[in-house]
C-alpha atoms as a PDB file:
ATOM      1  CA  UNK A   1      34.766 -48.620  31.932  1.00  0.00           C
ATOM      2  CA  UNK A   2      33.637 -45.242  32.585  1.00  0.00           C
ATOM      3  CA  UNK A   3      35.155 -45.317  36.231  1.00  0.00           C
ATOM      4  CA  UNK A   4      38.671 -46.342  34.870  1.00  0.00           C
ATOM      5  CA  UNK A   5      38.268 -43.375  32.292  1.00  0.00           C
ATOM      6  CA  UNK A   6      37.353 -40.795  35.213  1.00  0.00           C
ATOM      7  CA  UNK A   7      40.384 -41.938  37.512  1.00  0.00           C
ATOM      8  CA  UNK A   8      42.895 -41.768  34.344  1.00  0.00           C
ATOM      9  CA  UNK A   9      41.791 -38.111  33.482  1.00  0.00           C
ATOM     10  CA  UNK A  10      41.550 -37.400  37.419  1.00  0.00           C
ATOM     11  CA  UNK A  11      45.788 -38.886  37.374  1.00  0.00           C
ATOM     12  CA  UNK A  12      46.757 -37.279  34.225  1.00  0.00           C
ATOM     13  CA  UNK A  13      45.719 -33.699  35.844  1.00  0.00           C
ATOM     14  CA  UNK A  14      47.503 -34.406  38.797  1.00  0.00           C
ATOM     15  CA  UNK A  15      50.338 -35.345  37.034  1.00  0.00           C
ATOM     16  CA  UNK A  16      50.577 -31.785  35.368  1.00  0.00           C
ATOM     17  CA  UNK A  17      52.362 -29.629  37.799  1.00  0.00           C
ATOM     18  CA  UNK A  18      51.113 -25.772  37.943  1.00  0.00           C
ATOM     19  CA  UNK A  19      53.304 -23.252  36.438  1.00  0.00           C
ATOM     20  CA  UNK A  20      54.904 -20.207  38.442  1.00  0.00           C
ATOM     21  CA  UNK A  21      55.091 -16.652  37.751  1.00  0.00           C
ATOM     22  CA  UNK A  22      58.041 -14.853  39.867  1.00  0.00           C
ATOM     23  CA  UNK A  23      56.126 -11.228  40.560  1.00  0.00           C
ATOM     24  CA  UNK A  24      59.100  -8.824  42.155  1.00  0.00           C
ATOM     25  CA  UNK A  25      57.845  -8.277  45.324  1.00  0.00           C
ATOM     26  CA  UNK A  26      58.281  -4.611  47.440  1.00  0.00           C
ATOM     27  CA  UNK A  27      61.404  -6.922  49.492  1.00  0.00           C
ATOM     28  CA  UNK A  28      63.336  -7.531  46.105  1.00  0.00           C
ATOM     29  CA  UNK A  29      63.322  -4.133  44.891  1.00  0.00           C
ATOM     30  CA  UNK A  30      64.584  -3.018  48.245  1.00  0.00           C
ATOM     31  CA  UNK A  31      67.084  -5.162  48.151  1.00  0.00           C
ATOM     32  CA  UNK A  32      67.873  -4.236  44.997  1.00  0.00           C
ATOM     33  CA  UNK A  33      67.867  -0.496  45.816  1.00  0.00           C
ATOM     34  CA  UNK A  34      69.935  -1.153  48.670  1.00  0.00           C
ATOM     35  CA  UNK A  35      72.471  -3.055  46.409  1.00  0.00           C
ATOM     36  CA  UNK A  36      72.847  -0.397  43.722  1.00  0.00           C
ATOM     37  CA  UNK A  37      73.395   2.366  46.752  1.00  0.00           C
ATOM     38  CA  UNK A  38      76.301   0.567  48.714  1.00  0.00           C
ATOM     39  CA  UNK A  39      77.590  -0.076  44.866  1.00  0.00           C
ATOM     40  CA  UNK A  40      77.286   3.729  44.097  1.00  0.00           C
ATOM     41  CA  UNK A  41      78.507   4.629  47.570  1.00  0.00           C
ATOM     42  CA  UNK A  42      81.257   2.783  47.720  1.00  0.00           C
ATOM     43  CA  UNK A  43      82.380   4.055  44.054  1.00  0.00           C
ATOM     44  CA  UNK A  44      81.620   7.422  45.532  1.00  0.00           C
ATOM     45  CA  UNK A  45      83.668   5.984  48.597  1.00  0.00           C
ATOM     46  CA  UNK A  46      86.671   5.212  46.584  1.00  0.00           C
ATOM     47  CA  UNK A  47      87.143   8.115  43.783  1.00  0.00           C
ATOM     48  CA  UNK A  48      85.985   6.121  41.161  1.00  0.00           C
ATOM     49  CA  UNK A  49      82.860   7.901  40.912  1.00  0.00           C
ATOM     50  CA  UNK A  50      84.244  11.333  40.202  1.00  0.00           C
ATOM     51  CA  UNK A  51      86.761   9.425  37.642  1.00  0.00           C
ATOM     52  CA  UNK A  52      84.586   7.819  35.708  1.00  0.00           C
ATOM     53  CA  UNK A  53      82.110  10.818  36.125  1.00  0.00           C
ATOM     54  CA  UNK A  54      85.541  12.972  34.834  1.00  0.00           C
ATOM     55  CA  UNK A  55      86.129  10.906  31.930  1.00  0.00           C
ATOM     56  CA  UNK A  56      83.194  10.648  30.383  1.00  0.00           C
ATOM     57  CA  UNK A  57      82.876  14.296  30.386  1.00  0.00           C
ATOM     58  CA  UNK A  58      85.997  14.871  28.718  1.00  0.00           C
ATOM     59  CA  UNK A  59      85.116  12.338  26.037  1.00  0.00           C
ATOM     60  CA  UNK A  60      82.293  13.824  25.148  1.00  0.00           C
ATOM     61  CA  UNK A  61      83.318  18.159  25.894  1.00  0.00           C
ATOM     62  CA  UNK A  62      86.971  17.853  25.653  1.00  0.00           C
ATOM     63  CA  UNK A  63      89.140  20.591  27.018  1.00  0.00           C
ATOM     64  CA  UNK A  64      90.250  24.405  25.613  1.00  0.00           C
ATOM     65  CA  UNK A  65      93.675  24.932  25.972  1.00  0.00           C
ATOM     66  CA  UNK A  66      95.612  28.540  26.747  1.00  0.00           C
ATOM     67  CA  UNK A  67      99.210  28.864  26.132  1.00  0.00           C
ATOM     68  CA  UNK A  68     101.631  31.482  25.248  1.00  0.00           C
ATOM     69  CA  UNK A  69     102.869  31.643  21.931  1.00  0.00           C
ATOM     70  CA  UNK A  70     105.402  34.448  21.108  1.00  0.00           C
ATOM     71  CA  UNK A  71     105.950  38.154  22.164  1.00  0.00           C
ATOM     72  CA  UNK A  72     103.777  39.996  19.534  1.00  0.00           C
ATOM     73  CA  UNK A  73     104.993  43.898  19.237  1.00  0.00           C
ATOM     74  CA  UNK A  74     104.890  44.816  22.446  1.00  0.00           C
ATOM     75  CA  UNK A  75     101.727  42.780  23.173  1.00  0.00           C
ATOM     76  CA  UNK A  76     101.758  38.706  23.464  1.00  0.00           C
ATOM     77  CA  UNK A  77     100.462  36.186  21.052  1.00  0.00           C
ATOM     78  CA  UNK A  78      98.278  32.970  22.664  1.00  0.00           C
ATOM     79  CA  UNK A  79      97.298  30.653  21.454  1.00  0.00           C
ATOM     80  CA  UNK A  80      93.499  28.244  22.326  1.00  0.00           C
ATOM     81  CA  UNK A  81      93.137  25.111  20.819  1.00  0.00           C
ATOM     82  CA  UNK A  82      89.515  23.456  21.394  1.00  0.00           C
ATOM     83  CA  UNK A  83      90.076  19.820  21.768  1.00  0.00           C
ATOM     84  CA  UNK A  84      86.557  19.156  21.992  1.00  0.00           C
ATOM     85  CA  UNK A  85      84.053  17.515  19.624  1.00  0.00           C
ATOM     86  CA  UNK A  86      81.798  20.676  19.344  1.00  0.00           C
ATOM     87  CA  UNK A  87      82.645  24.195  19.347  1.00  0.00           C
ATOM     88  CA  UNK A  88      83.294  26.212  22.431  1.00  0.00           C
ATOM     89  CA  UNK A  89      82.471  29.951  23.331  1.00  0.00           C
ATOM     90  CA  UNK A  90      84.781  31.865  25.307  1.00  0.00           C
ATOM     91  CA  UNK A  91      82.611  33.389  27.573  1.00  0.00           C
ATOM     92  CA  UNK A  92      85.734  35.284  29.061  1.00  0.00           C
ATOM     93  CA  UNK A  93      89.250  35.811  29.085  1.00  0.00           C
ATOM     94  CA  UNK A  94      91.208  38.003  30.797  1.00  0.00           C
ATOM     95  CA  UNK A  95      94.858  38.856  32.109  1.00  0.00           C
ATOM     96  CA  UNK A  96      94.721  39.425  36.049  1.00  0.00           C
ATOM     97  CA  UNK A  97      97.652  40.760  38.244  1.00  0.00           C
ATOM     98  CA  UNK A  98      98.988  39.213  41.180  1.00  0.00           C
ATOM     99  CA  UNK A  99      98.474  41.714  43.658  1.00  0.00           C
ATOM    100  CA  UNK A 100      99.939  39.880  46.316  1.00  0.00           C
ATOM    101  CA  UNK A 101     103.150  40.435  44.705  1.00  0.00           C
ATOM    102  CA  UNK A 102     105.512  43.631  43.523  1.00  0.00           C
ATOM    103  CA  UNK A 103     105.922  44.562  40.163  1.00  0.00           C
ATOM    104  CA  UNK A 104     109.517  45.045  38.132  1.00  0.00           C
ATOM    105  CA  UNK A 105     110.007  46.731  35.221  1.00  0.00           C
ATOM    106  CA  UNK A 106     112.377  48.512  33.443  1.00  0.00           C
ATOM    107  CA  UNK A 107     113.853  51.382  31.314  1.00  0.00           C
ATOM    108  CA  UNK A 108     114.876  50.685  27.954  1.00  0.00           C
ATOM    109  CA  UNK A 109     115.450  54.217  25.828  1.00  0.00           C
ATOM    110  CA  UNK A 110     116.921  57.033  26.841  1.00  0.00           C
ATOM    111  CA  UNK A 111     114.237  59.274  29.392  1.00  0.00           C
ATOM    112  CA  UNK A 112     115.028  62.348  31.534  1.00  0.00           C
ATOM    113  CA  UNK A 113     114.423  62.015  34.534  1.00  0.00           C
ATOM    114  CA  UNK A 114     114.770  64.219  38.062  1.00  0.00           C
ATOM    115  CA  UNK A 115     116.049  63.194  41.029  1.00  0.00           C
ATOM    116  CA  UNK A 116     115.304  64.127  44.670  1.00  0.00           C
ATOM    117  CA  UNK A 117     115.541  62.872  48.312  1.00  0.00           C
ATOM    118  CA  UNK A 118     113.269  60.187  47.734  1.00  0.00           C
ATOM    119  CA  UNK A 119     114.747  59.125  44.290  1.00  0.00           C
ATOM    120  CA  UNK A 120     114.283  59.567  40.876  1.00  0.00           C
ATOM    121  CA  UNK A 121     111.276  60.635  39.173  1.00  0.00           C
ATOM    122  CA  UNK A 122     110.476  59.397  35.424  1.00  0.00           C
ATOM    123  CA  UNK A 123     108.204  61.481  32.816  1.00  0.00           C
ATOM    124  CA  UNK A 124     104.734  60.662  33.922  1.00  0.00           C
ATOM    125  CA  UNK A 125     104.911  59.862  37.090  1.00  0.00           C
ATOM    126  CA  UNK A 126     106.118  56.659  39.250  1.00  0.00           C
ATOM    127  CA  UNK A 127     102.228  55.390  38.327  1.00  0.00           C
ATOM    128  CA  UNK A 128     100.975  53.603  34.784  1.00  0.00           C
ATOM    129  CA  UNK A 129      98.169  52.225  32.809  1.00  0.00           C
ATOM    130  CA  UNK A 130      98.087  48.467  32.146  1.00  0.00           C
ATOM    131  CA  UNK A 131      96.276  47.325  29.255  1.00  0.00           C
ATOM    132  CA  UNK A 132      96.784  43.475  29.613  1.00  0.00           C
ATOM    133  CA  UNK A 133      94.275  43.661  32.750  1.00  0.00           C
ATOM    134  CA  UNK A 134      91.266  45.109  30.283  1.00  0.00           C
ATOM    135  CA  UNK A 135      91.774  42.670  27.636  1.00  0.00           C
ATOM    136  CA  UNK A 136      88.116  42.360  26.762  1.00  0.00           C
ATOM    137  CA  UNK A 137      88.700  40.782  22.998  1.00  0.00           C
ATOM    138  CA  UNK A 138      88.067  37.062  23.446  1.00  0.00           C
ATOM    139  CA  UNK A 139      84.533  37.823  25.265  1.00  0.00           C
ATOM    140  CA  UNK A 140      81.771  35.806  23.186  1.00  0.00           C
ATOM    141  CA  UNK A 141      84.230  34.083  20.647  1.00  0.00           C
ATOM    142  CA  UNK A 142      83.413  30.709  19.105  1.00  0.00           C
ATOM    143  CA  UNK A 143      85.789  28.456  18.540  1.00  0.00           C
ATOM    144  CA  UNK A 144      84.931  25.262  16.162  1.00  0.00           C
ATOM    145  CA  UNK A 145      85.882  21.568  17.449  1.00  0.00           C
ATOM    146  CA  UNK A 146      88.968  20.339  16.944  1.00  0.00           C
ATOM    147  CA  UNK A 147      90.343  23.475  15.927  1.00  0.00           C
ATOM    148  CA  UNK A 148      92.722  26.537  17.595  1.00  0.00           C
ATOM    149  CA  UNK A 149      93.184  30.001  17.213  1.00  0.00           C
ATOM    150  CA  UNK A 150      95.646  32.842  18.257  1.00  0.00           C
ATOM    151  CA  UNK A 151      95.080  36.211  19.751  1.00  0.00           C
ATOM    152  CA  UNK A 152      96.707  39.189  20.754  1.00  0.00           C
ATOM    153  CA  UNK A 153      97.321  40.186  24.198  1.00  0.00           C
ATOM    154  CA  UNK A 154      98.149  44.069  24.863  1.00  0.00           C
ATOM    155  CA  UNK A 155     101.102  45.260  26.465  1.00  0.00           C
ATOM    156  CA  UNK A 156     101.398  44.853  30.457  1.00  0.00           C
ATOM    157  CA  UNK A 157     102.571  48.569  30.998  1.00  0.00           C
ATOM    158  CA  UNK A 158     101.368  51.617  28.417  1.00  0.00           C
ATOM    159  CA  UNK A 159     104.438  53.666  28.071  1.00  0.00           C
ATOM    160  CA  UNK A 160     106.652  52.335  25.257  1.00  0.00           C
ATOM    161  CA  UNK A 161     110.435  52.777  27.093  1.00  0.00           C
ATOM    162  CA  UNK A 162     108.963  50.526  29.565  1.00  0.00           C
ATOM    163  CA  UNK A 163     109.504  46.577  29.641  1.00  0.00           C
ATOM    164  CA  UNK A 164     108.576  43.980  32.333  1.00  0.00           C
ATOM    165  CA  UNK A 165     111.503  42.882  34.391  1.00  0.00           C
ATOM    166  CA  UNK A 166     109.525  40.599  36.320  1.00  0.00           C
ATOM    167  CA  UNK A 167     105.501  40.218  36.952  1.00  0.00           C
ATOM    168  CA  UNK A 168     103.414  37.145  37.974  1.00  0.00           C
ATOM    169  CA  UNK A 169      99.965  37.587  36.434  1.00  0.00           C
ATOM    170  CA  UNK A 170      97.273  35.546  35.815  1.00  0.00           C
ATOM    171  CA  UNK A 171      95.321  34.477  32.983  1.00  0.00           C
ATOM    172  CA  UNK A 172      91.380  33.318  33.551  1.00  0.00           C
ATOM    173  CA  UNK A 173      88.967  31.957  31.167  1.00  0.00           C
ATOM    174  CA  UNK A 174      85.594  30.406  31.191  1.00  0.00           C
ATOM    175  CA  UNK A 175      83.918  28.242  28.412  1.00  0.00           C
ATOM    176  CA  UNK A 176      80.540  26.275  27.581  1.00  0.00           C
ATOM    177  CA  UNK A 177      79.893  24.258  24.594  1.00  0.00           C
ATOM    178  CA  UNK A 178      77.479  25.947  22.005  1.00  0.00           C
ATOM    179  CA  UNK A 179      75.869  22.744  21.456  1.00  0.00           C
ATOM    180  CA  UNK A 180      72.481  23.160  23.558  1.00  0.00           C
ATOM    181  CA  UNK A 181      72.341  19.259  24.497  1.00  0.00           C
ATOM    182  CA  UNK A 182      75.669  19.220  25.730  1.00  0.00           C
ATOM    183  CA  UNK A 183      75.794  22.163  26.974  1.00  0.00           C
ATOM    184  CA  UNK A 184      73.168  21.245  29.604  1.00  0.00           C
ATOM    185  CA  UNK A 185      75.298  18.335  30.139  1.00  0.00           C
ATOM    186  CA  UNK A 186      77.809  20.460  31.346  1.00  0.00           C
ATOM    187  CA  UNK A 187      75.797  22.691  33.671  1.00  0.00           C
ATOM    188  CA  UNK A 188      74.737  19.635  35.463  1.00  0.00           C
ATOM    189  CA  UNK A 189      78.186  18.201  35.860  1.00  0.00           C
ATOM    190  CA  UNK A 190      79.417  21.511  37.234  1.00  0.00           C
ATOM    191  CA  UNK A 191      76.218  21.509  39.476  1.00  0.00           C
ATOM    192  CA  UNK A 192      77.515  18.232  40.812  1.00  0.00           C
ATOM    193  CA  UNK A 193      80.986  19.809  41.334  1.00  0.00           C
ATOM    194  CA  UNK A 194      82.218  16.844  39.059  1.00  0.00           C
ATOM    195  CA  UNK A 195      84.218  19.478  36.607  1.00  0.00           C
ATOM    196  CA  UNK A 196      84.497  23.028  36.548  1.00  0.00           C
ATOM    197  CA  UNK A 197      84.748  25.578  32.748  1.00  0.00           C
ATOM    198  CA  UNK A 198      86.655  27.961  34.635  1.00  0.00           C
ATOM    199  CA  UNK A 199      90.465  27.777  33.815  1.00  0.00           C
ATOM    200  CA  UNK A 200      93.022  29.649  36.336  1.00  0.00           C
ATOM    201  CA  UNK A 201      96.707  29.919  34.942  1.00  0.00           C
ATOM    202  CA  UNK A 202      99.925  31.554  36.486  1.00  0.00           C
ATOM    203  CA  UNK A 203     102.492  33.027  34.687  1.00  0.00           C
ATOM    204  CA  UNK A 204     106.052  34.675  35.078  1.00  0.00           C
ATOM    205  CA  UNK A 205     106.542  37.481  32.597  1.00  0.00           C
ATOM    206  CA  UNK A 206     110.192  38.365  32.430  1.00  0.00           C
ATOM    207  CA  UNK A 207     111.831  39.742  29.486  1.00  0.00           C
ATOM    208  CA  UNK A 208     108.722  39.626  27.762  1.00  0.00           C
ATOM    209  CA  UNK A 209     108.611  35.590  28.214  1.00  0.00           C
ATOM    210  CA  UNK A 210     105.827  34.093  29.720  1.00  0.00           C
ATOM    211  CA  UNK A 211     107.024  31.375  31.839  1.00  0.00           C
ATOM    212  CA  UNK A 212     104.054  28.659  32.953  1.00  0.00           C
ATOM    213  CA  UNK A 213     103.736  28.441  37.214  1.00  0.00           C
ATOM    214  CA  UNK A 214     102.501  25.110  38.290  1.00  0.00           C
ATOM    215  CA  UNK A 215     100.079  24.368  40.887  1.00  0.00           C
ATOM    216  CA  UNK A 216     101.356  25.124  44.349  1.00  0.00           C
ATOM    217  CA  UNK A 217     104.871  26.424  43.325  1.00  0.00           C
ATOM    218  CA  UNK A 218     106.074  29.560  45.193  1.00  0.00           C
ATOM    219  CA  UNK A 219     107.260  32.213  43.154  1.00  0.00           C
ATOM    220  CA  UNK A 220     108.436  35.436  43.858  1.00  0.00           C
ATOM    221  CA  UNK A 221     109.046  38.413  41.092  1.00  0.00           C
ATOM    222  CA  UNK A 222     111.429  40.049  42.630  1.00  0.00           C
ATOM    223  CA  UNK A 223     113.206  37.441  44.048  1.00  0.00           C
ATOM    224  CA  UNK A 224     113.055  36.137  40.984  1.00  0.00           C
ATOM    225  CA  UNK A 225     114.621  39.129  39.717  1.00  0.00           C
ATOM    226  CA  UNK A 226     117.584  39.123  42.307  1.00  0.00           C
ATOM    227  CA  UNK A 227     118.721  35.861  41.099  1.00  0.00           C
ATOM    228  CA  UNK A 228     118.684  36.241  37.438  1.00  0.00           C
ATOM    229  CA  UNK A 229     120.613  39.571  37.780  1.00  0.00           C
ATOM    230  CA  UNK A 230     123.438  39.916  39.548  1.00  0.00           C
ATOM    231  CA  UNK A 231     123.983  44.055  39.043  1.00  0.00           C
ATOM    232  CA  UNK A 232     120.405  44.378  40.407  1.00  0.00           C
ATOM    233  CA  UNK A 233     120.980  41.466  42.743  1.00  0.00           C
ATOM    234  CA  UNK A 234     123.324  44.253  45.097  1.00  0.00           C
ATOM    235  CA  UNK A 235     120.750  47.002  45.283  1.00  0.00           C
ATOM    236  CA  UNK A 236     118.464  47.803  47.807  1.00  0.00           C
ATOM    237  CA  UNK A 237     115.805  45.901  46.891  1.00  0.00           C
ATOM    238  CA  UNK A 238     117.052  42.829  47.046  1.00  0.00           C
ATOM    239  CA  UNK A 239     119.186  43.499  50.225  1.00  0.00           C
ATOM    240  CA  UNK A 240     115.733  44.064  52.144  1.00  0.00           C
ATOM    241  CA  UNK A 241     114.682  40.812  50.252  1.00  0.00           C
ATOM    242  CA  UNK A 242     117.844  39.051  52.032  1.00  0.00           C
ATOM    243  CA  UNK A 243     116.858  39.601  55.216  1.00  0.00           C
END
């Protein structure tokens, strides 16, 4: 009896088959590794990355918006609109000239002027201040989420019987969020080269209009100028412009 009992419990223990624990080994994490790299390279590969990386910045930072509003005076009311969830500080602003380009303005009172062999002289001189290209007032302004304000831009020439005929400038801005958290966010997505703060817009100011230039359009002032006015279209100017 006891030797039946003995072979039964030897049987029964047989029987029972041993369990097994799957440890990752160093191969499967390699693998693994290797996986998730030809995943993110081909992403990376593709454009997706920088998409995806793009959108989900914008969901969280949003945009701020510049656009011309209204001639103000003799200045120029713009508007930004923060379509962000947290508030945004300007950390600049400013009106630039395109100095590539010639400037055209003109007369509109009555001045006295002289003339000589190499034209006409105007009170003042044939040289002027422009006020637009020291706009300093936006520097360090906060701007809560979901919200816009407007703004006063001065004057692009000092003397008052002056008006632009025709001027490309430039308006430049930079903004960070004055959330701390997200605001790192943003330093490392710019480190990345995944977005950039730093807005770069092109105008055409004629008849005190500010006229939006898109990306990789070719404008010329007083070209511009020529076309648009047929009495200044047959001087000089625009004859050496012809050629």
């Amino acid at each position: 009896m006891s030797k039946n009992r003995k072979t039964r419990k030897k049987k029964q223990a047989r029987s029972k088959p041993a369990k097994r624990v799957n440890t990752p080994t160093k191969r499967s994490w390699q693998k693994q590794l290797s996986r998730a790299n030809t995943a993110l390279m081909w992403l990376a590969a593709t454009g997706l990355l920088a998409f995806a990386s793009q959108f989900a910045f914008k969901y969280f930072t949003g945009e701020v918006e510049a656009r011309y509003v209204e001639p103000a005076g003799r200045g120029y009311e713009f508007r930004l609109t923060n379509n962000s969830s947290t508030a945004q500080i300007i950390e600049y602003l400013k009106v630039v000239p395109d100095l590539e380009q010639q400037f055209l303005f003109k007369i509109t009172e009555n001045v006295y002027g002289s003339f000589s062999e190499n034209g006409v002289s105007i009170p003042g001189g044939s040289t002027t201040y422009m006020p637009a290209f020291e706009f300093e007032g936006m520097d360090g302004y906060v701007i809560p989420a979901n919200s816009s304000t407007e703004f006063r831009i001065p004057p692009l020439v000092a003397r008052t019987y002056m008006q632009p005929e025709s001027v490309v400038v430039f308006v430049e801005y930079r903004t960070r969020s004055a959330n701390s958290v997200i605001g790192w966010f943003e330093e490392l997505a710019k480190g990345v080269g995944i977005v950039s703060s730093e807005k770069r817009l092109r105008f055409l100011v004629a008849e005190n209009y500010w006229t939006p230039i898109g990306d990789g359009a070719s404008v010329d002032a007083i070209k511009t100028a020529c076309r648009d006015n047929d009495r200044f279209g047959k001087s000089s100017v625009c004859a050496e412009r012809d050629r």
